[in-house]
C-alpha atoms as a PDB file:
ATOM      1  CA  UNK A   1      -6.822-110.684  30.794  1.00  0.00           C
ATOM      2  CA  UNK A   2      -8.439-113.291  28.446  1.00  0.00           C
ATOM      3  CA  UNK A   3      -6.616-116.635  29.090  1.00  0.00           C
ATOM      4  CA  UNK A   4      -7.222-120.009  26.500  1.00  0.00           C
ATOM      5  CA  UNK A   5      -6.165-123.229  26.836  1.00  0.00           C
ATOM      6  CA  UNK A   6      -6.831-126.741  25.232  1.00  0.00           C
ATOM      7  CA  UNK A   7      -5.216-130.320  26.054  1.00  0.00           C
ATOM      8  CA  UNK A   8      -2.772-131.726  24.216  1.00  0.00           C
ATOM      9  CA  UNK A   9      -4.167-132.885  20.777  1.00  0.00           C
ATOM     10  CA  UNK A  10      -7.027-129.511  20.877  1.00  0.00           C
ATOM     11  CA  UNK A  11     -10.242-131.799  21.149  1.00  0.00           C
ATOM     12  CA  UNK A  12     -10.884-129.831  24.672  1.00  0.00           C
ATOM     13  CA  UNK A  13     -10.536-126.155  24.449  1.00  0.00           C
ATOM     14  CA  UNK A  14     -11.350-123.598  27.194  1.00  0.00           C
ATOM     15  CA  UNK A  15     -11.261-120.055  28.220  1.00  0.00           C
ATOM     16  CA  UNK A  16     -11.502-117.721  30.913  1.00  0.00           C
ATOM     17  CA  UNK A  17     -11.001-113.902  32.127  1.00  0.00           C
ATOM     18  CA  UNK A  18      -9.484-112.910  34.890  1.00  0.00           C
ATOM     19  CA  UNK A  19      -6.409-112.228  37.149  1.00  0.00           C
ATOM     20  CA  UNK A  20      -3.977-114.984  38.156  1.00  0.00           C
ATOM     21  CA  UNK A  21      -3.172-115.294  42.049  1.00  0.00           C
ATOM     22  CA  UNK A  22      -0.550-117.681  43.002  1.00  0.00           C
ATOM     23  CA  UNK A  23      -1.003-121.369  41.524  1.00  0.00           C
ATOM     24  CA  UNK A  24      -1.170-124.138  43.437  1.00  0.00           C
ATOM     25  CA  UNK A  25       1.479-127.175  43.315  1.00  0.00           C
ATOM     26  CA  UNK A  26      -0.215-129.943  45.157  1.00  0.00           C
ATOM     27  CA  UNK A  27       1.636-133.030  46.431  1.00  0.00           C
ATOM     28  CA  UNK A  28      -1.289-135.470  46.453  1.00  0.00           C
ATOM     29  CA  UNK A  29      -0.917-138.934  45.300  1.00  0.00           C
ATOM     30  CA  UNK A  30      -2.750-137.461  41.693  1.00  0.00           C
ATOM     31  CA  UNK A  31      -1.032-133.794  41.418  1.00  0.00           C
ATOM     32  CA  UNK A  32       2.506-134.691  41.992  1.00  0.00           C
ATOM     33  CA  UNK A  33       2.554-137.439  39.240  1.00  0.00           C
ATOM     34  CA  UNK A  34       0.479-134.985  37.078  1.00  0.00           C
ATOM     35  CA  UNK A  35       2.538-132.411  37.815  1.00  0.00           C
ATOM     36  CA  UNK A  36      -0.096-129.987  37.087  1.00  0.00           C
ATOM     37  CA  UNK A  37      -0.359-125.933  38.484  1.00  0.00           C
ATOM     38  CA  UNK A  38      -3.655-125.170  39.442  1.00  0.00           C
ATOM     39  CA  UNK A  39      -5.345-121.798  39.699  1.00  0.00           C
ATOM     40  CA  UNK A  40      -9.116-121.733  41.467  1.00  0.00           C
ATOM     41  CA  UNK A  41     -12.076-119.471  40.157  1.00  0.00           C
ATOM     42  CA  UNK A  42     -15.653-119.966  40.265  1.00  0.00           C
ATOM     43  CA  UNK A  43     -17.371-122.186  37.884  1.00  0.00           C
ATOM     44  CA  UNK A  44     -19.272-120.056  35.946  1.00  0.00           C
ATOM     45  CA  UNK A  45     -15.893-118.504  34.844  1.00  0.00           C
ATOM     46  CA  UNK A  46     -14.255-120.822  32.887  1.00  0.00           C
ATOM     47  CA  UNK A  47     -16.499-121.254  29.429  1.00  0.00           C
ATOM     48  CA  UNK A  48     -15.422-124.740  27.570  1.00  0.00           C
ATOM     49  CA  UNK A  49     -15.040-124.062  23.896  1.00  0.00           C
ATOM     50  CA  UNK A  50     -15.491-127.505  23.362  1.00  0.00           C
ATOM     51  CA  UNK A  51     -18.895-128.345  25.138  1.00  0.00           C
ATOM     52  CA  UNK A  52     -19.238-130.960  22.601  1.00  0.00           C
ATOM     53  CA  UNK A  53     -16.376-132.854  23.522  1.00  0.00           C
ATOM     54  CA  UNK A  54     -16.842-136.081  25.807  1.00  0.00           C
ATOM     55  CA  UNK A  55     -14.897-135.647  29.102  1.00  0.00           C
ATOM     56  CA  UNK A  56     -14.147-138.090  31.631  1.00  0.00           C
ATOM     57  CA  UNK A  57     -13.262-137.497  34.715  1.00  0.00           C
ATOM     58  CA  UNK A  58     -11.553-138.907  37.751  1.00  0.00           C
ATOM     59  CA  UNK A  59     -12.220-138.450  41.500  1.00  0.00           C
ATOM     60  CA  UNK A  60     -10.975-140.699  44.316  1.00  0.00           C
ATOM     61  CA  UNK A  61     -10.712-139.643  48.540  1.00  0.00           C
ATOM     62  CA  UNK A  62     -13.163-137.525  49.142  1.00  0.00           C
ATOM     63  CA  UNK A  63     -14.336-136.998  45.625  1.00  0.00           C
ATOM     64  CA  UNK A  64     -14.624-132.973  45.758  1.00  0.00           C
ATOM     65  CA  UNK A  65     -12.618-133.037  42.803  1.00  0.00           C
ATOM     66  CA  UNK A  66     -13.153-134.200  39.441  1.00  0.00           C
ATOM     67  CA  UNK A  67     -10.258-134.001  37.382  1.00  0.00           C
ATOM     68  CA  UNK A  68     -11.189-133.543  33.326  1.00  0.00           C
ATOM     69  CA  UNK A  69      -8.785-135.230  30.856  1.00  0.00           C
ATOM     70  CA  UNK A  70      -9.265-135.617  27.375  1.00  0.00           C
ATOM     71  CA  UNK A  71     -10.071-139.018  26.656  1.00  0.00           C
ATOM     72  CA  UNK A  72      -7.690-138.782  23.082  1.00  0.00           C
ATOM     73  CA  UNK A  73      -4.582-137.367  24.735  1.00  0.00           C
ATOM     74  CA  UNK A  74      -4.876-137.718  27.851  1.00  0.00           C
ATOM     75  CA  UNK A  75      -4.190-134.307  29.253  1.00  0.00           C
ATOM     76  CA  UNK A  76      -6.035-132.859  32.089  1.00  0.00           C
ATOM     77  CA  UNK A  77      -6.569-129.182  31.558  1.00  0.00           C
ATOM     78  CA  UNK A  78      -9.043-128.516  34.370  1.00  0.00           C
ATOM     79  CA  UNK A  79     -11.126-130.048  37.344  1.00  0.00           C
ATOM     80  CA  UNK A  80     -14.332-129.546  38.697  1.00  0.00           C
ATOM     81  CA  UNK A  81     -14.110-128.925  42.284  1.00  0.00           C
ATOM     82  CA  UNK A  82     -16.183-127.674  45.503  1.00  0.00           C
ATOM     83  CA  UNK A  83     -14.727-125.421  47.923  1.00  0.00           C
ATOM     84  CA  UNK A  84     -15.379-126.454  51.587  1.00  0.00           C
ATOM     85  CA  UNK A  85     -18.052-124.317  51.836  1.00  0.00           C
ATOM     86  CA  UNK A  86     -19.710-126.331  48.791  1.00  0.00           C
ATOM     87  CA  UNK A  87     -19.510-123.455  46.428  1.00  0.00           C
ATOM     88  CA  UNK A  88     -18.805-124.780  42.941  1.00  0.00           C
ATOM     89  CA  UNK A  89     -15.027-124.079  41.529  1.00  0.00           C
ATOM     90  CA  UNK A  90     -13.111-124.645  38.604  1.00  0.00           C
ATOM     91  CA  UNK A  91      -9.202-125.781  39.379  1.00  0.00           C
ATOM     92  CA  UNK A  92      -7.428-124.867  35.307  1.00  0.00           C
ATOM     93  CA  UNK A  93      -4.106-126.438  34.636  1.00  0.00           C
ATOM     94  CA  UNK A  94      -2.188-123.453  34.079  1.00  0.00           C
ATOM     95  CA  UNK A  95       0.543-125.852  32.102  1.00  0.00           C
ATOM     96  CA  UNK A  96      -2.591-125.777  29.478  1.00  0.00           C
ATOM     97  CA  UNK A  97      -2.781-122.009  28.729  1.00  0.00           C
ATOM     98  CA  UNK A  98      -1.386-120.783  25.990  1.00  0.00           C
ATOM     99  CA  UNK A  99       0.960-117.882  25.523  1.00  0.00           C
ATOM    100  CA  UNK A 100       1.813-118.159  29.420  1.00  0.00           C
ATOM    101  CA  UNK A 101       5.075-117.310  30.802  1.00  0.00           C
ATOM    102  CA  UNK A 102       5.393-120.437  33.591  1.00  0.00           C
ATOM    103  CA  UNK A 103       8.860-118.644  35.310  1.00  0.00           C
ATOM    104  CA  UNK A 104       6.651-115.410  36.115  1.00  0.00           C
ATOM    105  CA  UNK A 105       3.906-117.098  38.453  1.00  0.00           C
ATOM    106  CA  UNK A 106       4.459-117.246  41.965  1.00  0.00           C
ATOM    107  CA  UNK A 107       3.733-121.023  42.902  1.00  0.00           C
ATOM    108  CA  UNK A 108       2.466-121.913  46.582  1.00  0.00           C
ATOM    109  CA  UNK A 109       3.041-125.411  47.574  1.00  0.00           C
ATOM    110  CA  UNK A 110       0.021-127.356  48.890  1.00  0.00           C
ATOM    111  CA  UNK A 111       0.686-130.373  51.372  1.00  0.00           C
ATOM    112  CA  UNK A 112      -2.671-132.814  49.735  1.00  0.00           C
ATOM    113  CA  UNK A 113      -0.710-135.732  50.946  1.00  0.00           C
ATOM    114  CA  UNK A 114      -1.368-135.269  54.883  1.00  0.00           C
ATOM    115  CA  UNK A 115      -4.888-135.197  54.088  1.00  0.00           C
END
């Protein structure tokens, strides 16, 4: 499947292929008040639409993750993350795809609090 996505107000578009796998609900102190579902891939796999568009980002603990928002709207559609092994991920805010049915993907709860 070909999945596309944007923030709120469209300056930061995306898109990606593939199949989802459970998302991720993570309670950390940054996830639970963004509220955000995340589904991992590589990288190389999600293709911004939008490379023109100036990003900014946000990391904080053990900065692994930088979270994207748009710097108009606000939204955060995707991060830029390592895996422990140091491989180079992409975390997308499934809330940002379009033409996604929320109630049909299984959601596995992530305890980022405890550490």
């Amino acid at each position: 499947m070909n999945y596309h996505g944007s923030c709120h107000c469209g300056d930061v578009r995306f898109a990606f292929e593939g199949e989802f796998g459970p998302a991720l609900a993570c309670n950390c102190s940054i996830c639970q008040r963004k509220g955000s579902l995340l589904w991992f891939m590589p990288r190389e796999a999600l293709r911004l639409e939008t490379p023109d568009t100036p990003l900014s980002a946000y990391t904080f603990n053990s900065h692994r993750i930088a979270h994207q928002f748009c710097p108009r709207c606000g939204i955060h559609p995707f991060a830029w993350a390592q895996d422990p092994s140091g491989k180079e991920m992409a975390a997308v805010n499934i809330r940002c795809l379009e033409d996604i049915d929320l109630d049909a993907i299984e959601v596995k709860h992530y305890d980022g609090r405890a550490r």
